[in-house]
Protein backbone atom coordinates (compact mmCIF):
# COMPACT_ATOMS: atom_id res chain seq x y z
CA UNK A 1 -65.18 -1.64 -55.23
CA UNK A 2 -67.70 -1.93 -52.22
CA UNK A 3 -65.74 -3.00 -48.90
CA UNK A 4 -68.29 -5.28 -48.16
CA UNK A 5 -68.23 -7.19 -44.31
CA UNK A 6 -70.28 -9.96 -42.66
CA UNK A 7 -70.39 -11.50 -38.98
CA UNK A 8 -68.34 -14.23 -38.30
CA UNK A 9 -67.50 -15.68 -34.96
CA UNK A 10 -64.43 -16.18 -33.04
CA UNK A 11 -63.37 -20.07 -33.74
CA UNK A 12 -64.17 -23.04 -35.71
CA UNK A 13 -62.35 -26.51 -35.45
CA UNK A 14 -59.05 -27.12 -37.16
CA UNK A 15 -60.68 -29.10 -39.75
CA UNK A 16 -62.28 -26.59 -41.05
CA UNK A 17 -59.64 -24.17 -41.65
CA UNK A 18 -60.35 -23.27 -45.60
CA UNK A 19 -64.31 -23.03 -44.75
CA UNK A 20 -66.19 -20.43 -45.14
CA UNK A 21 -67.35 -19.16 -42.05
CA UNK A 22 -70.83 -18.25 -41.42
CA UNK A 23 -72.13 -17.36 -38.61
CA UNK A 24 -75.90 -18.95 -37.53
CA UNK A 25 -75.80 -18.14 -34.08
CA UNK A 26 -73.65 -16.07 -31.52
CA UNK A 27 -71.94 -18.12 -28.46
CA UNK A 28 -72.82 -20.99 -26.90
CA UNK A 29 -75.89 -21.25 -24.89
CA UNK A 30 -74.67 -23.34 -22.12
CA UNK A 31 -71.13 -22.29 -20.99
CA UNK A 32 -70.42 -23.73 -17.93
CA UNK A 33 -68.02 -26.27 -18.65
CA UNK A 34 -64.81 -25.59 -16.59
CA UNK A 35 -62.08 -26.64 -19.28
CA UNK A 36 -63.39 -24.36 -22.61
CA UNK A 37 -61.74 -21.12 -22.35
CA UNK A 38 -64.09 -19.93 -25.50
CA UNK A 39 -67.45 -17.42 -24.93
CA UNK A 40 -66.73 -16.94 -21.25
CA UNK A 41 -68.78 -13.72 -20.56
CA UNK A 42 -70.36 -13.89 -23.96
CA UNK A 43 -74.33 -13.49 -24.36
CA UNK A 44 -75.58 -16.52 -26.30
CA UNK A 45 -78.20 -14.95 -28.90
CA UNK A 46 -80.19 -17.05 -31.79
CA UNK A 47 -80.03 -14.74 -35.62
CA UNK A 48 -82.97 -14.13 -37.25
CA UNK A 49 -83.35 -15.77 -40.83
CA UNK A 50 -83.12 -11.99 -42.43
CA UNK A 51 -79.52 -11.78 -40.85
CA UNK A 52 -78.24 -14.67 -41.81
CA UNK A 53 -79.88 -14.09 -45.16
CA UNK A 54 -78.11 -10.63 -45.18
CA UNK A 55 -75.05 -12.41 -44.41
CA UNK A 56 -75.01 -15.24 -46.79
CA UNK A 57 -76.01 -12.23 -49.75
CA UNK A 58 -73.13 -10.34 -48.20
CA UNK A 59 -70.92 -13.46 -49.21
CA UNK A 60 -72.45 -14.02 -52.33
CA UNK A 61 -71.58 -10.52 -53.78
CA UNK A 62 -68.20 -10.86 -52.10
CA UNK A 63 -67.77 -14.18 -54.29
CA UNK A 64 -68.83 -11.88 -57.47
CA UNK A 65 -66.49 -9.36 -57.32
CA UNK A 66 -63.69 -11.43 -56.75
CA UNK A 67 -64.60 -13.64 -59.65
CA UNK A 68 -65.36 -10.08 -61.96
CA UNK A 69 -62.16 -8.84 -60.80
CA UNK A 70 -60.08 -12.16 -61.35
CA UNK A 71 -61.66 -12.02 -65.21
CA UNK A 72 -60.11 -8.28 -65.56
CA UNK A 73 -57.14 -9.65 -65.11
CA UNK A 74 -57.08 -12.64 -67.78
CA UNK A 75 -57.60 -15.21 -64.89
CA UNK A 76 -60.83 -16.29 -66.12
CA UNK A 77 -62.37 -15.79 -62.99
CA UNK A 78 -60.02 -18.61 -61.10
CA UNK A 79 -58.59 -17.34 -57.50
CA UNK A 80 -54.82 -17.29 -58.15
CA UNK A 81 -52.26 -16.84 -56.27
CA UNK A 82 -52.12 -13.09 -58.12
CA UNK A 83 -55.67 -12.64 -57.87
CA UNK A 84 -55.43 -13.52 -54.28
CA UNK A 85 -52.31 -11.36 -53.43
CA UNK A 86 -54.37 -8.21 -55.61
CA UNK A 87 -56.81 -8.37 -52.95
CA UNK A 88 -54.47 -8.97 -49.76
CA UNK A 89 -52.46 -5.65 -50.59
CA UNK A 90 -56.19 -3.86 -50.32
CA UNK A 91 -57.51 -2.61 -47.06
CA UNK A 92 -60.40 -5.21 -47.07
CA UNK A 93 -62.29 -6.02 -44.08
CA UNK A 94 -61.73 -9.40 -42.77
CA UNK A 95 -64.38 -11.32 -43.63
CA UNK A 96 -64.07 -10.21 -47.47
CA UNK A 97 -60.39 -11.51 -47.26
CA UNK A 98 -61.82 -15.02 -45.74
CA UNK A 99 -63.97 -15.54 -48.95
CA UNK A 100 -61.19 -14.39 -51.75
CA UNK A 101 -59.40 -17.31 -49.30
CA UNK A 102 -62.21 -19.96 -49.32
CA UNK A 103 -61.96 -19.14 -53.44
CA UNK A 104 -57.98 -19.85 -53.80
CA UNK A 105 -57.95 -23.00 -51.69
CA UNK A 106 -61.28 -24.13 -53.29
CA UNK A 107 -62.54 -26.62 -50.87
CA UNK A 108 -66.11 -25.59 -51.52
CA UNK A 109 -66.77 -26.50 -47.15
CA UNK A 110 -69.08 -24.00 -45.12
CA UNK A 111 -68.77 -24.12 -41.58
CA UNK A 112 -71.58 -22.30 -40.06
CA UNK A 113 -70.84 -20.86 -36.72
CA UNK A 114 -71.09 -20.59 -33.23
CA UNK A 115 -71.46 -22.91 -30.68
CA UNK A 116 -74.86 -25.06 -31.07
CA UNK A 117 -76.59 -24.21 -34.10
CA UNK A 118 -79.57 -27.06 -33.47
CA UNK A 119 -80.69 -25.26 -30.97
CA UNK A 120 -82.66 -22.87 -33.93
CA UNK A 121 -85.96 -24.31 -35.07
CA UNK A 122 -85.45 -26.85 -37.43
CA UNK A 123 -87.73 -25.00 -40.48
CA UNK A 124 -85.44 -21.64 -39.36
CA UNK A 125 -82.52 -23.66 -39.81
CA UNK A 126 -83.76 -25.31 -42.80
CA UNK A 127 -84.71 -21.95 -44.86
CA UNK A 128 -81.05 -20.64 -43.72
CA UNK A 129 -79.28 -23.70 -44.64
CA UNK A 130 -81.29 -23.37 -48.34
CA UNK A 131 -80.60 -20.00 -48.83
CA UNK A 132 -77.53 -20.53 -48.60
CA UNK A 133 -77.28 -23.20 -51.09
CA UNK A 134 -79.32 -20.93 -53.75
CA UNK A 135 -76.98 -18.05 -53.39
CA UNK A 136 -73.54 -19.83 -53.26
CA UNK A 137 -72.49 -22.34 -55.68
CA UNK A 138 -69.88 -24.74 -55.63
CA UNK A 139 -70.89 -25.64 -51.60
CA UNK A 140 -69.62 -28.95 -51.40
CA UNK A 141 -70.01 -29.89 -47.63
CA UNK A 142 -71.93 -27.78 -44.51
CA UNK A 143 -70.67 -27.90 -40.74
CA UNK A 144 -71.88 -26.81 -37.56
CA UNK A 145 -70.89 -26.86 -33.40
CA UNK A 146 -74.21 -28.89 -32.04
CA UNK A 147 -74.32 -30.03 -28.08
CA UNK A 148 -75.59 -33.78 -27.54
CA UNK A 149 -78.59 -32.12 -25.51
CA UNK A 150 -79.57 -30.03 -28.27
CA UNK A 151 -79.76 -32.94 -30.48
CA UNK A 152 -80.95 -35.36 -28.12
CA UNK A 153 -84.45 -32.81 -28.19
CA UNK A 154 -84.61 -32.81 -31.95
CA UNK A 155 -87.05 -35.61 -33.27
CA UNK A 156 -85.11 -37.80 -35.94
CA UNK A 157 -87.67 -35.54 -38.64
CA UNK A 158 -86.47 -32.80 -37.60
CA UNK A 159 -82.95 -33.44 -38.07
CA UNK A 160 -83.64 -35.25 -41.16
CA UNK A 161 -85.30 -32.04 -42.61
CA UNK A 162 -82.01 -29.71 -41.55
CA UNK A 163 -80.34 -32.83 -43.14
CA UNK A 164 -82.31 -32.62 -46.62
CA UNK A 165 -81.93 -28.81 -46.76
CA UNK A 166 -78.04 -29.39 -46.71
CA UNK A 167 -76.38 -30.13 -43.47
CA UNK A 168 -73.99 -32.42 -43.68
CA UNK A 169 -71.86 -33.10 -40.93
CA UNK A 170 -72.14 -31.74 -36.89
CA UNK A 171 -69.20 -31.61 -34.54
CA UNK A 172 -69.95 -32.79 -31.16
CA UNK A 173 -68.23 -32.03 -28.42
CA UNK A 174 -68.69 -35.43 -25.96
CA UNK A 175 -65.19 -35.03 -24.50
CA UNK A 176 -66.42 -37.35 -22.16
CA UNK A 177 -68.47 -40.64 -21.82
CA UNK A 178 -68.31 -41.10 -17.91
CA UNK A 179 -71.08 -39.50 -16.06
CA UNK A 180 -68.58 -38.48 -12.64
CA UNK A 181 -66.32 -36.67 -15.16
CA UNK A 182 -69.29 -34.89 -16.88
CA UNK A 183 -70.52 -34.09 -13.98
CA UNK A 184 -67.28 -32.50 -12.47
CA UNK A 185 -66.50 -30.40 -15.50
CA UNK A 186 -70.16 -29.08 -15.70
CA UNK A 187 -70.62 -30.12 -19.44
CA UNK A 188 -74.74 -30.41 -18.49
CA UNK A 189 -74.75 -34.00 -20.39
CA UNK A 190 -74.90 -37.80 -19.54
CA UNK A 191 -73.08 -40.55 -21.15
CA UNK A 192 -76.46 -41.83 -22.48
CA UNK A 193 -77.53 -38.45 -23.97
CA UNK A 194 -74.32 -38.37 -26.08
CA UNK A 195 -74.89 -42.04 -26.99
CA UNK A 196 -78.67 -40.90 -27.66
CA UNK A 197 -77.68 -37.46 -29.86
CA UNK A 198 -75.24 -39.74 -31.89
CA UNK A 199 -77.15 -42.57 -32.62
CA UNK A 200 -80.04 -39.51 -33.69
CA UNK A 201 -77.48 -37.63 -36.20
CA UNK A 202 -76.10 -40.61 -37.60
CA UNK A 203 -80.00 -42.14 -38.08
CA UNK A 204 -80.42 -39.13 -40.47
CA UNK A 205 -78.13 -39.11 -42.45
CA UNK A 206 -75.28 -36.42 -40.96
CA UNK A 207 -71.95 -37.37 -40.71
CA UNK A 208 -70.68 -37.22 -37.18
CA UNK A 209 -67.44 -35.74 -35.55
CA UNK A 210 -67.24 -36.26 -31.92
CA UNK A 211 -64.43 -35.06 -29.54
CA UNK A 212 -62.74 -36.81 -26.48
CA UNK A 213 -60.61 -34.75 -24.59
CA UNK A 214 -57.51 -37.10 -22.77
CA UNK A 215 -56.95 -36.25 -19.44
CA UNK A 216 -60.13 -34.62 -18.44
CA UNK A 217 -60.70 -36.94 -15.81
CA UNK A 218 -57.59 -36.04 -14.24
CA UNK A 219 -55.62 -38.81 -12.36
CA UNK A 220 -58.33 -39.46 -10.15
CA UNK A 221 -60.54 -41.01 -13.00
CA UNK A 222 -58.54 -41.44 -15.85
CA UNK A 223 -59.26 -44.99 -16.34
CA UNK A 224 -63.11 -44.40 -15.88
CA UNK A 225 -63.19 -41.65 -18.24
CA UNK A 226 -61.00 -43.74 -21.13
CA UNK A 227 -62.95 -46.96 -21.10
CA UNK A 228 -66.46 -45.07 -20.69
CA UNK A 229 -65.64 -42.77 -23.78
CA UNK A 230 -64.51 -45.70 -26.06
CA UNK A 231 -67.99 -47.82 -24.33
CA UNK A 232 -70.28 -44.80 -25.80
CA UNK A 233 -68.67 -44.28 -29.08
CA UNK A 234 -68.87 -47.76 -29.25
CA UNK A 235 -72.52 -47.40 -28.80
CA UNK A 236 -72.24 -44.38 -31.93
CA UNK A 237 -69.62 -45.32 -34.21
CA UNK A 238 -69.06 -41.52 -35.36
CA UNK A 239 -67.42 -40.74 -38.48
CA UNK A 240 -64.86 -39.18 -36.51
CA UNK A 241 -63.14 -39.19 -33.22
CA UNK A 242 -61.37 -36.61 -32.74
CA UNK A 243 -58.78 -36.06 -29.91
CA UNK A 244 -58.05 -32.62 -28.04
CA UNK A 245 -55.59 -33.03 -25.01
CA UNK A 246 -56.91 -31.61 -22.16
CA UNK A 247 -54.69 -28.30 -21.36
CA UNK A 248 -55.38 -25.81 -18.37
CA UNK A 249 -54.35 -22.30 -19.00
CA UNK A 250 -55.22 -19.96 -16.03
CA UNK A 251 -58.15 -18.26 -17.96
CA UNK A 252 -60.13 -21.35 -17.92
CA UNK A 253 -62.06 -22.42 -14.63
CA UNK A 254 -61.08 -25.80 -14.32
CA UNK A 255 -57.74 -23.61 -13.26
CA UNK A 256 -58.83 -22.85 -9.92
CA UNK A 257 -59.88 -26.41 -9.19
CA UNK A 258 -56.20 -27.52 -9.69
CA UNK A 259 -55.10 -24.61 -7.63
CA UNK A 260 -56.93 -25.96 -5.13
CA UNK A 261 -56.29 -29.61 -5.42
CA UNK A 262 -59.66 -30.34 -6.15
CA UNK A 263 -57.97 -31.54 -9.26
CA UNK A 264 -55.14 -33.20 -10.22
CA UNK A 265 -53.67 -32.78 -13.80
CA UNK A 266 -51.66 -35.89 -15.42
CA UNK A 267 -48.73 -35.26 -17.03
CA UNK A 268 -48.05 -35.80 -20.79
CA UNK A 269 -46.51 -39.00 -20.17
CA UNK A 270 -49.80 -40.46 -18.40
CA UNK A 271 -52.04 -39.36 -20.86
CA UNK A 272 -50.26 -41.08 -23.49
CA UNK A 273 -50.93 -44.00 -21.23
CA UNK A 274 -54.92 -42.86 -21.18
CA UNK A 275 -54.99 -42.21 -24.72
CA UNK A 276 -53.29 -46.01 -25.45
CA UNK A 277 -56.54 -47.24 -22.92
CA UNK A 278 -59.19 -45.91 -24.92
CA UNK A 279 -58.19 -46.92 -28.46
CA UNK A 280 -57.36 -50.17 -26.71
CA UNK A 281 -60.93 -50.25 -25.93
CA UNK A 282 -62.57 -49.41 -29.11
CA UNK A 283 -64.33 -51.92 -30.67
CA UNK A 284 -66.71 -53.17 -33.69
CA UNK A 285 -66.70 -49.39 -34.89
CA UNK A 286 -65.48 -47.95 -38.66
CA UNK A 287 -64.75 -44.34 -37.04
CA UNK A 288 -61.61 -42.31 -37.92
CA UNK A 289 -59.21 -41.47 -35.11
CA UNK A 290 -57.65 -38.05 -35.58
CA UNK A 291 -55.26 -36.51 -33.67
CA UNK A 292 -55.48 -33.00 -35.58
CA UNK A 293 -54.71 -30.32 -32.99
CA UNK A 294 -51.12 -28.91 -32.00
CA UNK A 295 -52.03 -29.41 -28.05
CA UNK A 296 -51.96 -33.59 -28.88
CA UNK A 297 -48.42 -35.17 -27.81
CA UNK A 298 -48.33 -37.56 -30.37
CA UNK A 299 -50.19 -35.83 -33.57
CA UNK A 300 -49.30 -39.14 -36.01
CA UNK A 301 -51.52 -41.07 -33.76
CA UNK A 302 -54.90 -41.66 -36.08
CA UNK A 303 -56.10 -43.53 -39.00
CA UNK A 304 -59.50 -45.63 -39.72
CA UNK A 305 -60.53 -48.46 -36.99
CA UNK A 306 -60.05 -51.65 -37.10
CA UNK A 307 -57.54 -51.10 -40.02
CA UNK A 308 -54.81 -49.22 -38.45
CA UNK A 309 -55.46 -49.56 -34.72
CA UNK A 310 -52.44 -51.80 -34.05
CA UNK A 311 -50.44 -49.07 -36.23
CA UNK A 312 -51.92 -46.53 -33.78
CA UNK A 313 -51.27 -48.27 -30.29
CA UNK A 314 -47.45 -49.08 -31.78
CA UNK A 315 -47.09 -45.61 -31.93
CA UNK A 316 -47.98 -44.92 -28.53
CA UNK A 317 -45.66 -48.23 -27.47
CA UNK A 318 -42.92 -46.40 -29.32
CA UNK A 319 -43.11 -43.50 -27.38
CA UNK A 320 -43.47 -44.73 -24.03
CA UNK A 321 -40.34 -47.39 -24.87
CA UNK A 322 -38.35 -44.14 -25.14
CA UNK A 323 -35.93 -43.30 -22.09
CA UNK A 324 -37.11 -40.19 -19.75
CA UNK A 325 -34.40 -38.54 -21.50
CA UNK A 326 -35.75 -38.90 -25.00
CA UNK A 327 -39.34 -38.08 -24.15
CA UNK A 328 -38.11 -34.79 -22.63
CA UNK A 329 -36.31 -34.63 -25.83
CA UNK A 330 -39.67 -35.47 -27.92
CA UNK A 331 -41.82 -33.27 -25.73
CA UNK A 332 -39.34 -29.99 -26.45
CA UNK A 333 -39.65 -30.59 -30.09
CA UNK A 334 -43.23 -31.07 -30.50
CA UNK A 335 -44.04 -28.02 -28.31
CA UNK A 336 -41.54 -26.21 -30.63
CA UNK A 337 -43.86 -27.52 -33.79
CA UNK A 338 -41.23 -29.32 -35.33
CA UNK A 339 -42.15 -33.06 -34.30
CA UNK A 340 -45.57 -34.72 -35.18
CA UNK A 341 -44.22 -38.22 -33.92
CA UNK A 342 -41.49 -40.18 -32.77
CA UNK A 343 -40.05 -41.23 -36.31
CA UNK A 344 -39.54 -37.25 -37.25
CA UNK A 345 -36.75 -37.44 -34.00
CA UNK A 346 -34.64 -39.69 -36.48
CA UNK A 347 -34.26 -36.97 -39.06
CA UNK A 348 -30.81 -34.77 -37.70
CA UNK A 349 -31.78 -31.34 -38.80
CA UNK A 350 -34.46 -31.56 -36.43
CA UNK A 351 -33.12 -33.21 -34.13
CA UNK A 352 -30.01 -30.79 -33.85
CA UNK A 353 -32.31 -27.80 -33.35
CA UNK A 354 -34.45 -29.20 -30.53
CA UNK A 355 -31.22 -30.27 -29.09
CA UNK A 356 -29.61 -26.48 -29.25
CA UNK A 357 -32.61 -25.79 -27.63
CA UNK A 358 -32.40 -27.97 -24.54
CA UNK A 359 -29.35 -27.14 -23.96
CA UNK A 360 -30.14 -23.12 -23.89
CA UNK A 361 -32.96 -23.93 -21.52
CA UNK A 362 -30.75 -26.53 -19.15
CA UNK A 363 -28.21 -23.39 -19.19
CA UNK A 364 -30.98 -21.33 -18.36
CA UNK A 365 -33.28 -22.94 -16.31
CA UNK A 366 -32.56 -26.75 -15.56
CA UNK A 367 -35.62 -27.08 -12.93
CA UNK A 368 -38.69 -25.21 -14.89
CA UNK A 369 -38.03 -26.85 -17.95
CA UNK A 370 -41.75 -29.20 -18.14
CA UNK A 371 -43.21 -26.24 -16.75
CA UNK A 372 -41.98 -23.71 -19.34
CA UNK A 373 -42.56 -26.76 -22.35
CA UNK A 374 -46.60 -26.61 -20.79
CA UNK A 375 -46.96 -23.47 -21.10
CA UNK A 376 -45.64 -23.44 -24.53
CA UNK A 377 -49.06 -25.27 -24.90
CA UNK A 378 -50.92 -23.27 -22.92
CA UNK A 379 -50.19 -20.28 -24.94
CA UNK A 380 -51.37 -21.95 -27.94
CA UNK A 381 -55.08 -22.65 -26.64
């Protein structure tokens, strides 16, 4: 057997975690923006078509021996558990083990990586993006990073024709709809261009992902920053909006600002607050809320608007009607990965093991405790 390898790049969002990952372009082409700890010191470079060709044929071949090797062993070329563990237990480079993956869980998704893949020509695009449907069947759904500038410059043909040759949904990272907090954090965007870029990609046909990031306006701006978000995805009415708590580990270089005062972080308590603001505010949109990242407080807060957004602000209200004592209780167990929501601190097994652990930590360190439970987060970034 060939130990066959392709490129792939360092992230891709938790939605996409049985993808295949392809990578269309290396970096991002902006990185400034003072909160993302990814690419920093990274050279954004565009691949040519005959790379990502290479790449995608790379895959392909991948995709037939696994299948040839899966019919050797009377699997019929399915991706089994056994077929899946044969490979596992051989010293195969990593991306080869991501595509015997991509086989067992069978989601058919590509997400195509790195940061802003609109900012290739849209024929370039368009060529890669068919390729890739000629050599690889069973692609049921393609993803890509875009910026809200990038796509803003795109005519509506353009993205139409990257739509047509197979794109079908683009994450966008807005994080922010007020123009004092975009400014701050460098993210080289207005309110308007997001609104523009959105209203774009949803004219031709994409689906549309876009991320708000509570607590990025810090407790300066917090109100600002909620009810001008929900005002321009208002305006967009993405598929998704997708929350990622703000979180400031000392690689990132928003860090130095709050060393310095320039910036002043809320606590987890006051975002919950923010958070409750914004989907307050949202209004005469269809979007799904999802709160699908580990740094998020309150992880069952989502579900499709208007439906469920009384179910989503009650439960925000039942988290804030805790005592201080319980939320220090909630916030231990959710760092720990054991709580999504308030309801899971009613079932006792839990419950007794995030108490065992508070009381280790009291015994240990009674005053650090919130500081140690943050950067339990931070590590996770």
């Amino acid at each position: 057997m060939k130990h066959l390898s392709f490129e792939q790049g360092p992230i891709r969002p938790p939605s996409e975690a049985y993808s295949l990952l392809l990578r269309f372009t290396r970096n991002c082409n902006w990185n400034q923006c003072l909160f993302c700890p990814v690419y920093k010191r990274h050279k954004f470079s565009r691949r040519s078509l005959e790379e990502v060709k290479a790449d995608i044929d790379t895959a392909a071949e991948i995709i037939g021996q696994v299948r040839d090797a899966s019919r050797e062993m009377g699997c019929s070329g399915r991706v089994t558990q056994e077929v899946a563990h044969h490979f596992y237990a051989q010293d195969l480079s990593q991306s080869y083990l991501s595509v015997v993956a991509w086989l067992y869980y069978g989601t058919g998704a590509v997400f195509l990586q790195d940061a802003n893949n609109l900012l290739l020509p849209a024929d370039q695009l368009a060529a890669m993006l068919n390729h890739l449907h000629e050599k690889i069947s069973g692609v049921t759904r393609v993803t890509s990073y875009a910026r809200s500038k990038t796509a803003a410059r795109k005519t509506l043909e353009e993205l139409t024709e990257i739509r047509v040759a197979g794109l079908d949904r683009i994450h966008i990272g807005l994080e922010s709809g007020n123009d004092a907090v975009l400014e701050f954090v460098r993210k080289g965007v207005t309110g308007d261009v997001h609104i523009e870029a959105g209203q774009k990609i949803k004219a031709a046909g994409m689906e549309l992902s876009e991320y708000y990031m509570p607590g990025l306006g810090g407790r300066a701006l917090w109100r600002e920053h909620a009810l001008d978000t929900a005002r321009v995805l208002n305006s967009i009415n993405p598929d998704f909006i997708r929350l990622r708590t703000l979180r400031i580990p000392d690689r990132i270089p928003l860090y130095q600002k709050l060393r310095t005062g320039e910036f002043q972080q809320m606590n987890d308590d006051e975002t919950v607050e923010e958070i409750r603001l914004f989907i307050e505010n949202l209004d005469g949109i269809e979007s799904y809320v999802a709160s699908d990242h580990i740094m998020n407080l309150l992880q069952d807060v989502e579900g499709r608007l208007p439906r469920d957004k009384d179910f989503m602000l009650g439960k925000i209200d039942r988290y804030l009607s805790l005592t201080g004592e319980e939320r220090r209780h909630y916030r231990l167990g959710r760092r720990m990965g054991l709580y999504n929501g308030v309801d899971d601190m009613e079932r006792t097994e839990l419950r007794t093991r995030v108490n065992g652990a508070m009381a280790q930590l009291l015994a240990q360190c009674p005053e650090d405790i919130d500081t140690i439970m943050a950067d339990m987060v931070n590590r996770m970034i």
